[in-house]
C-alpha atoms as a PDB file:
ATOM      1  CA  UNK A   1       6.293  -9.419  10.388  1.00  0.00           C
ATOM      2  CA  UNK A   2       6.185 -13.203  11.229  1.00  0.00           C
ATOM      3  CA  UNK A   3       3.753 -14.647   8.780  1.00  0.00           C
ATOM      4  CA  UNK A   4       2.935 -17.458  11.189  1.00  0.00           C
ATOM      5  CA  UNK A   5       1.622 -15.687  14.147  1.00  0.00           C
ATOM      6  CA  UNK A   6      -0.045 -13.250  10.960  1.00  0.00           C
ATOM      7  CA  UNK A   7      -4.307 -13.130  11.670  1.00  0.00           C
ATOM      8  CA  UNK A   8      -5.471 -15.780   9.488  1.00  0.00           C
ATOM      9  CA  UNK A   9      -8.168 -13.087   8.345  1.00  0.00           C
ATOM     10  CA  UNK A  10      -5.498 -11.384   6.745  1.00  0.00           C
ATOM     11  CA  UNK A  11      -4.542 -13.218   3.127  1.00  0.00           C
ATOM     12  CA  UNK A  12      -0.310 -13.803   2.680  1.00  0.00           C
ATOM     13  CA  UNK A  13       0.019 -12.108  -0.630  1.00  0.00           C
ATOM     14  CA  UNK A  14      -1.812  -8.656   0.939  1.00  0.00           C
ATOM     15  CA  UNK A  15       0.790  -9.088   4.034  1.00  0.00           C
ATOM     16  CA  UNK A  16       3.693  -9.379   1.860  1.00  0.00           C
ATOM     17  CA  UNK A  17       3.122  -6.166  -0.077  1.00  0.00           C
ATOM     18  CA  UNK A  18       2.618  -4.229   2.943  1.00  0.00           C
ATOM     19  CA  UNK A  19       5.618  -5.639   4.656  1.00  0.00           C
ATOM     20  CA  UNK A  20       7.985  -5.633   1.358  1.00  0.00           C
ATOM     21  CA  UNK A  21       6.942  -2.016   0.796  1.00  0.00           C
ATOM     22  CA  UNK A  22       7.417  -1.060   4.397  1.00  0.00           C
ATOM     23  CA  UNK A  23      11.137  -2.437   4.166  1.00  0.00           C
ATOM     24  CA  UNK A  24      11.920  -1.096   0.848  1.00  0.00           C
ATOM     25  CA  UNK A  25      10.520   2.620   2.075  1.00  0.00           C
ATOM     26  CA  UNK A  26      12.375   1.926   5.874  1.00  0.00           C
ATOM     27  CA  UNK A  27       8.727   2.248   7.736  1.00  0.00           C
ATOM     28  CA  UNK A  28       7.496   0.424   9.800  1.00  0.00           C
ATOM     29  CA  UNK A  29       3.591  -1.232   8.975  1.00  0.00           C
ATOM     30  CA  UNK A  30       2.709   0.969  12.152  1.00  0.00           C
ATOM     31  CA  UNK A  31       3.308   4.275  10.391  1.00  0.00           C
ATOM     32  CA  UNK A  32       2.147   3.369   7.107  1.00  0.00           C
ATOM     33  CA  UNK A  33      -1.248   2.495   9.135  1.00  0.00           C
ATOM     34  CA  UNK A  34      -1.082   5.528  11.098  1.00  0.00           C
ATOM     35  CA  UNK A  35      -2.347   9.209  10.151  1.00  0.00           C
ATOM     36  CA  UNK A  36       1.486  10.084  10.075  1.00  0.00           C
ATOM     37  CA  UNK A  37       1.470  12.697   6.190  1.00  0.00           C
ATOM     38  CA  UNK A  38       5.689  12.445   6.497  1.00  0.00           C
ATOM     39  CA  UNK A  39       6.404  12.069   3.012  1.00  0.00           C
ATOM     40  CA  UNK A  40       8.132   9.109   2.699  1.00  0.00           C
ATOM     41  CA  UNK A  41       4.807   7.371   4.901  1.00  0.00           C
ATOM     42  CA  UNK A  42       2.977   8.643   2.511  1.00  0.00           C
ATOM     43  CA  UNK A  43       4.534   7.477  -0.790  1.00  0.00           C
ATOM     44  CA  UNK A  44       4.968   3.899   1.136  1.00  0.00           C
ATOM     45  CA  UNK A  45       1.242   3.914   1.554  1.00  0.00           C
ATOM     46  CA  UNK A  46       0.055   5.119  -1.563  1.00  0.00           C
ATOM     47  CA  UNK A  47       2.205   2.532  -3.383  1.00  0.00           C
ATOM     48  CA  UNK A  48       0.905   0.223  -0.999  1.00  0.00           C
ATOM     49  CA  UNK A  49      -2.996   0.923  -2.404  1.00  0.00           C
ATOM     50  CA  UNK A  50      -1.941   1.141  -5.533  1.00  0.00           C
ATOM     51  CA  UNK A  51      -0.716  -2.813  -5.458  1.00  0.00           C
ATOM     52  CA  UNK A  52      -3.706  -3.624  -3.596  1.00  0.00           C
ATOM     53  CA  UNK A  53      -5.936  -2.128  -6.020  1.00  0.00           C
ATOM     54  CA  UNK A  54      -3.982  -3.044  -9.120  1.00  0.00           C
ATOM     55  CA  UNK A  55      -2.329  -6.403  -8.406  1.00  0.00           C
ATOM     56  CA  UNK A  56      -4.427  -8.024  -6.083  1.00  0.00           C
ATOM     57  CA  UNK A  57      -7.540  -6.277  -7.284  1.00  0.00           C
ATOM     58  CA  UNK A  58      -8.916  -5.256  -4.013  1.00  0.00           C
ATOM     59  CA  UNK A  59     -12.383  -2.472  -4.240  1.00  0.00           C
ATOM     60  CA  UNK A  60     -11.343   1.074  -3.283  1.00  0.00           C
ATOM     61  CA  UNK A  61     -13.609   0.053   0.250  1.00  0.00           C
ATOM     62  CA  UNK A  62     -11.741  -2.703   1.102  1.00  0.00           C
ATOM     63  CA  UNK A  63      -8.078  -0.841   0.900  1.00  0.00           C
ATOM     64  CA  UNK A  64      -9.662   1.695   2.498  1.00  0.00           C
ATOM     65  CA  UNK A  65     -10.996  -0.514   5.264  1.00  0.00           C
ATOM     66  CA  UNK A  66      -7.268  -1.657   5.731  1.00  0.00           C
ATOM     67  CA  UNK A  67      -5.859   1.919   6.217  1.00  0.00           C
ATOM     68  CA  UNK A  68      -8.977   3.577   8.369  1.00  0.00           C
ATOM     69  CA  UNK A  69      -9.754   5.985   5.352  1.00  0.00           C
ATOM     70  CA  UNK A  70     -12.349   6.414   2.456  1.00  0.00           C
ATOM     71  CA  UNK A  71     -12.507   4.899  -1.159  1.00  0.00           C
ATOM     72  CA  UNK A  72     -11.590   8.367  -2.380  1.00  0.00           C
ATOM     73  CA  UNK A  73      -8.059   8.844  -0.388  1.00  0.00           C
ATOM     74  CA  UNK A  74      -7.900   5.111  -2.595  1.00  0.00           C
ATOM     75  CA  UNK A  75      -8.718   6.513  -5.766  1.00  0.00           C
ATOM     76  CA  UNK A  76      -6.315   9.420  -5.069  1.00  0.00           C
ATOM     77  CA  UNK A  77      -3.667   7.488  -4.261  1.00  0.00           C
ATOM     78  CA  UNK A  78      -3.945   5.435  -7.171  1.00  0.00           C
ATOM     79  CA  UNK A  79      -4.045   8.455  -9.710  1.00  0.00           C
ATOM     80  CA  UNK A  80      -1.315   9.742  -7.817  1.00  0.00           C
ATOM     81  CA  UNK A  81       0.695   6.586  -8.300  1.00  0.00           C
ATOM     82  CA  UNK A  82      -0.142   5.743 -12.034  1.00  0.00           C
ATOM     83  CA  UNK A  83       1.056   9.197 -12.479  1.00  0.00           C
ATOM     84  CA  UNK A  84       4.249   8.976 -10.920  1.00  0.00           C
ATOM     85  CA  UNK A  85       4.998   5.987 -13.181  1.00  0.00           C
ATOM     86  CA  UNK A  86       3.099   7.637 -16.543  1.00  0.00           C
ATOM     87  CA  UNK A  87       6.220  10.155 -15.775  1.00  0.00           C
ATOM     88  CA  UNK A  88       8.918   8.167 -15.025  1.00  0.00           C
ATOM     89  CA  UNK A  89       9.285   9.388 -11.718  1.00  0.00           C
ATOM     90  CA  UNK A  90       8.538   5.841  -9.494  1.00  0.00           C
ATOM     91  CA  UNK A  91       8.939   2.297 -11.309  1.00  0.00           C
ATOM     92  CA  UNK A  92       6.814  -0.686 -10.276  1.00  0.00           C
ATOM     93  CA  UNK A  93       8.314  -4.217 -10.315  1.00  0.00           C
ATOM     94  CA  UNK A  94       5.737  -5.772 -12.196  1.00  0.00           C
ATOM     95  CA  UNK A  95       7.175  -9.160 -10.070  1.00  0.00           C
ATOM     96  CA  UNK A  96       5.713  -7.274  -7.121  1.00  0.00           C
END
């Protein structure tokens, strides 16, 4: 995504997770936004809410807002995330 034609609505740091995670998963922003449940869309986006809520501190809402679904597919995602990582299965760069 080219940050300079980016909605100035949008803030940089929010952009860059969702375009770092959509490269490191090989999706494009479009699916991850989309209602696509492929698996690998789905990790992408989960990981994606989990930054949101946990690094940039965003309310369950306002992720939601940004993905067109309620505070509780948020909260879900996020359990579903710390999880992962509680079992070794997904590691976060805490650089991220």
């Amino acid at each position: 995504m080219n940050y300079m034609t980016a909605p100035a609505l949008i803030p940089l740091k929010e952009l860059s997770i969702i375009d770092n995670i959509s490269k490191l998963y090989k999706v494009s922003v479009k699916d991850i936004k989309s209602r696509n449940k492929h698996r690998k869309i789905v990790e992408a986006r989960q990981v994606i809410m989990y930054l949101l809520r946990t690094k940039l501190k965003y309310k369950s809402k306002k992720v939601g807002l940004i993905f067109k679904r309620d505070h509780a597919t948020v909260l879900h995602a996020v359990k579903v995330i710390e999880n992962r990582i509680e079992l070794g299965q997904l590691l976060i760069n805490e650089k991220i």
